[in-house]
Protein backbone atom coordinates (compact mmCIF):
# COMPACT_ATOMS: atom_id res chain seq x y z
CA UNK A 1 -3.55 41.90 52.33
CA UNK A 2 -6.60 40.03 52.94
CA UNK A 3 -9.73 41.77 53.35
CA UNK A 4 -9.95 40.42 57.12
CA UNK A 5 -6.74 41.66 57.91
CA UNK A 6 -8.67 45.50 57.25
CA UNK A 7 -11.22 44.83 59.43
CA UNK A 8 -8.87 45.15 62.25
CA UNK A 9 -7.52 48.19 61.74
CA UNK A 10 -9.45 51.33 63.20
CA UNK A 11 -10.71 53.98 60.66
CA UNK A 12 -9.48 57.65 61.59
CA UNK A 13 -10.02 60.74 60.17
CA UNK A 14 -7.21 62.81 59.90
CA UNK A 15 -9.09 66.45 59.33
CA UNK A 16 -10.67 65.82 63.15
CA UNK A 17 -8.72 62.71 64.54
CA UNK A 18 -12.47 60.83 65.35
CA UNK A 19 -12.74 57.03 64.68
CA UNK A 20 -14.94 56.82 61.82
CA UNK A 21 -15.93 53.46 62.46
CA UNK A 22 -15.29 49.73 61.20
CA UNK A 23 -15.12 47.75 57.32
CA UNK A 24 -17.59 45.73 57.25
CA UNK A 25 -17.29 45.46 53.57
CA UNK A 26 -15.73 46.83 50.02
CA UNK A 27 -16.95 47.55 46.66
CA UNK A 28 -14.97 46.24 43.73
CA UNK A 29 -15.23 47.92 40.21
CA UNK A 30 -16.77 44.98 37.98
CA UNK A 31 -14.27 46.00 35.21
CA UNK A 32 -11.05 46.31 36.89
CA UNK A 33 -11.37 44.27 39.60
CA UNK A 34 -9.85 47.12 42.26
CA UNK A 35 -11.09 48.58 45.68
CA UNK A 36 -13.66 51.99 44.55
CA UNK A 37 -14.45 52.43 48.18
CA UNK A 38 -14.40 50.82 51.88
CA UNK A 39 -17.70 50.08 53.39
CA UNK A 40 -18.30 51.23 57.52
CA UNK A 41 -20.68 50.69 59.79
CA UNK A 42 -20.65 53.27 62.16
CA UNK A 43 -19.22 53.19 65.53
CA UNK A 44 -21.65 51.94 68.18
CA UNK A 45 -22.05 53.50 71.29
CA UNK A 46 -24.67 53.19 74.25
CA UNK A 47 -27.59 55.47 72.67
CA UNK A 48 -26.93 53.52 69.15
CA UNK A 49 -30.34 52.08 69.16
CA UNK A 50 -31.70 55.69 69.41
CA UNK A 51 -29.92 56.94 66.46
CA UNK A 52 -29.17 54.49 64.00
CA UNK A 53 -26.43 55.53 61.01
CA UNK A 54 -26.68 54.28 57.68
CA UNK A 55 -23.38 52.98 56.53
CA UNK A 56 -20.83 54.99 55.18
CA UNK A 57 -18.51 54.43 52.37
CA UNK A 58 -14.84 55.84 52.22
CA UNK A 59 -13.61 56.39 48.56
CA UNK A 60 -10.62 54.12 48.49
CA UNK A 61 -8.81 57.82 46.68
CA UNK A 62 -9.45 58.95 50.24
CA UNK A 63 -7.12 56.86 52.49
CA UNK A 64 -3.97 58.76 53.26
CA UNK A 65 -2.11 55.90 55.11
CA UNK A 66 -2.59 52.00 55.59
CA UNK A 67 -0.51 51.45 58.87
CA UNK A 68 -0.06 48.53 60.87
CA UNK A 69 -2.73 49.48 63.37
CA UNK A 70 -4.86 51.88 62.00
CA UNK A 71 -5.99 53.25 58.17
CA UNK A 72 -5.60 56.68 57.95
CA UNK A 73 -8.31 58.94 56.00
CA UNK A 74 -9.32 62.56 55.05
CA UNK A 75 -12.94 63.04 55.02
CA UNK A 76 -13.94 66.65 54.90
């Protein structure tokens, strides 16, 4: 799976079934070479400009389900 084909997908929490946002990027353990955590930016809306979120980043233990359409996580 290519890191584009992530980007897609929407990013839902499964404690309160919100859309956490969208990948924008990932961070990669220098050693090992795997996934430590998803990058998001947060989702946008109208009063965005107001209120501007810092990214957030979803440990990669923290994604329940990679589905066709949508990654699945539990942040609490």
């Amino acid at each position: 799976m290519l890191l584009s084909d992530l980007q897609r997908k929407d990013i839902v929490n499964v404690i309160d079934g919100r859309n956490v946002g969208n990948i924008i990027d990932v961070k990669v353990d220098d050693a090992t070479g795997m996934i430590v955590s998803l990058v998001i930016e947060p989702n946008k809306s109208f009063f965005s400009f107001l209120n501007r979120g810092d990214d957030t980043e979803v440990p990669w233990k923290s994604i329940t389900k990679i589905g066709e359409d949508v990654i699945l996580v539990k942040l609490g």
